[in-house]
Protein backbone atom coordinates (compact mmCIF):
# COMPACT_ATOMS: atom_id res chain seq x y z
CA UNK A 1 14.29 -1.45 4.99
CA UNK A 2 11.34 0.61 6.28
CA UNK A 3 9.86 3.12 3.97
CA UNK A 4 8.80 7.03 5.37
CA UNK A 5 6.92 9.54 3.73
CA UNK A 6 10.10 10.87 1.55
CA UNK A 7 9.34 7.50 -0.35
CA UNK A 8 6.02 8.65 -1.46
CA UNK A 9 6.14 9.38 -4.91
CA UNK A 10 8.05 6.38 -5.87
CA UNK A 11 5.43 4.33 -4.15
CA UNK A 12 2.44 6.37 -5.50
CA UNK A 13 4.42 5.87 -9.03
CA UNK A 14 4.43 2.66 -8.86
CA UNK A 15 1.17 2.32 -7.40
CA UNK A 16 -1.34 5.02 -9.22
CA UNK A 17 -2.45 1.95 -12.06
CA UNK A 18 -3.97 0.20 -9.31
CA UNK A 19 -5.83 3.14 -8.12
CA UNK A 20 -8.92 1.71 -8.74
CA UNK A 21 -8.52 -0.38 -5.82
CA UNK A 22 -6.72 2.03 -3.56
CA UNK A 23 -9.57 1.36 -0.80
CA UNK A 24 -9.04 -2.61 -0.63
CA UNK A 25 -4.87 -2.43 -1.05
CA UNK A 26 -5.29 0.14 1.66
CA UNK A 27 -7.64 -1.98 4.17
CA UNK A 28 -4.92 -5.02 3.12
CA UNK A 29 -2.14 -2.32 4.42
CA UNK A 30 -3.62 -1.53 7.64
CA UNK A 31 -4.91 1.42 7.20
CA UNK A 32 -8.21 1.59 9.26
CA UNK A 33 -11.83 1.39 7.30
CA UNK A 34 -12.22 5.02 9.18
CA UNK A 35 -9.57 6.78 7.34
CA UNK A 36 -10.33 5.39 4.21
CA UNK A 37 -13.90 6.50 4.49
CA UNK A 38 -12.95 10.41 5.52
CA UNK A 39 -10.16 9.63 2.49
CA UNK A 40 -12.99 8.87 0.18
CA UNK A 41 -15.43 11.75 1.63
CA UNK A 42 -12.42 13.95 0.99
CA UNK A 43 -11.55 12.95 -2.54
CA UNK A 44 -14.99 12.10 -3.84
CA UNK A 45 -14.62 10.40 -7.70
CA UNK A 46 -10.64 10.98 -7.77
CA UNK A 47 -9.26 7.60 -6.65
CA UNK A 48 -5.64 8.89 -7.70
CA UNK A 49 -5.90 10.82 -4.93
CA UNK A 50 -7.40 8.86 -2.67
CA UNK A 51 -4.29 6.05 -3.33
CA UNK A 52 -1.90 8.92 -2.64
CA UNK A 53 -3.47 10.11 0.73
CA UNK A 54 -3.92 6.35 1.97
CA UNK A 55 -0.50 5.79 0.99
CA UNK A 56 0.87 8.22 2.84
CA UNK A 57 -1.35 7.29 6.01
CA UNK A 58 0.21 3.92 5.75
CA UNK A 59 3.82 5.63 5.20
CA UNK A 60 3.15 7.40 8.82
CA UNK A 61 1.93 4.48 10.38
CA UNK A 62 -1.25 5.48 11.94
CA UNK A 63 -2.36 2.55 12.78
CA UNK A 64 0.99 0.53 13.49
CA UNK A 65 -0.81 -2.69 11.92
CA UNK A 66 1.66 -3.07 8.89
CA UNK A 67 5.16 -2.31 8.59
CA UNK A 68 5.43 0.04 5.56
CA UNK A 69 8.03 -1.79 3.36
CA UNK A 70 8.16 -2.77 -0.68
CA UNK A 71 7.50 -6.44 0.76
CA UNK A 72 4.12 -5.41 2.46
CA UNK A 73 3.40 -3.77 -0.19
CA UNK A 74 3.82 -6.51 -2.58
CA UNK A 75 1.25 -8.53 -0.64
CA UNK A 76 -1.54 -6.34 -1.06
CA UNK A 77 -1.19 -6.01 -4.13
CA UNK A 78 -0.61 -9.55 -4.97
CA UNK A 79 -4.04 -9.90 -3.29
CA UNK A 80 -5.95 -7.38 -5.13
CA UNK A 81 -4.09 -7.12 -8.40
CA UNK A 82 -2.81 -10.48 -8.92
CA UNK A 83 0.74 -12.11 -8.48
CA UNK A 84 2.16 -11.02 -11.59
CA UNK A 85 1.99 -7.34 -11.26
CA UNK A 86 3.39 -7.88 -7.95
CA UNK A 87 6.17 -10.09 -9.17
CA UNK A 88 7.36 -7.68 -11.06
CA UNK A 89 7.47 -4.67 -8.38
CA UNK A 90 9.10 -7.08 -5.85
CA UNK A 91 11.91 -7.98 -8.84
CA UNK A 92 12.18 -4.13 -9.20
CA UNK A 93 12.75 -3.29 -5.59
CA UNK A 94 14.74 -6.73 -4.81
CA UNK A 95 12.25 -7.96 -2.52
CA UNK A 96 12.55 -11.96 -2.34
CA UNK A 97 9.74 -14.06 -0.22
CA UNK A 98 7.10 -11.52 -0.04
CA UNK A 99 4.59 -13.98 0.30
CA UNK A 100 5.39 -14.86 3.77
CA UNK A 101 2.59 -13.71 5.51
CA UNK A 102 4.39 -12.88 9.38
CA UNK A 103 6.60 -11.03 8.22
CA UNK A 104 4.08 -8.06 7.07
CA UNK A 105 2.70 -7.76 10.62
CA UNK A 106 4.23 -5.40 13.20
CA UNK A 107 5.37 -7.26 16.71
């Protein structure tokens, strides 16, 4: 199922470790190198907050590039955090087969 914005926080909850990296998970999401930079000039040094505002850009799919679901998700941060960590959030939110690239991508 799609996520919205009401799934924020649990997204952000699960996500807020990886905040380090909130600019490359969110470039992996879709969200455009533009928004990320006005993110960044907005939240200067506080990458918690930066992941929470780029999440919820991808939640309200600006950009329609990547539909906002625990599987997309689980890609990114497979790519940026490493399979394991992303194992175990797809286990948590039953999502089977999230490496399957195509199915990330809006049609």
């Amino acid at each position: 199922p799609l996520l919205g914005i009401n799934d924020l926080n649990d997204i952000f909850q699960e996500c807020k470790q990886f905040s380090a990296k909130w600019d490359m998970i969110g470039l992996n999401l879709g969200v455009a190198s533009t928004t990320i930079a006005i993110i960044n000039r907005n939240n200067p040094n506080n990458c918690e907050q930066c992941m929470y505002h780029m999440l919820a850009k991808w939640l309200q799919r600006e950009n329609e590039k990547c539909v906002p679901n625990w599987r997309s998700l689980c890609q990114s941060l497979c790519a940026e955090v490493g399979k394991s960590t992303a194992d175990q959030i797809a286990e948590k939110h039953h999502v089977t087969d999230y490496n399957k690239q195509e199915e990330i991508r809006m049609v």
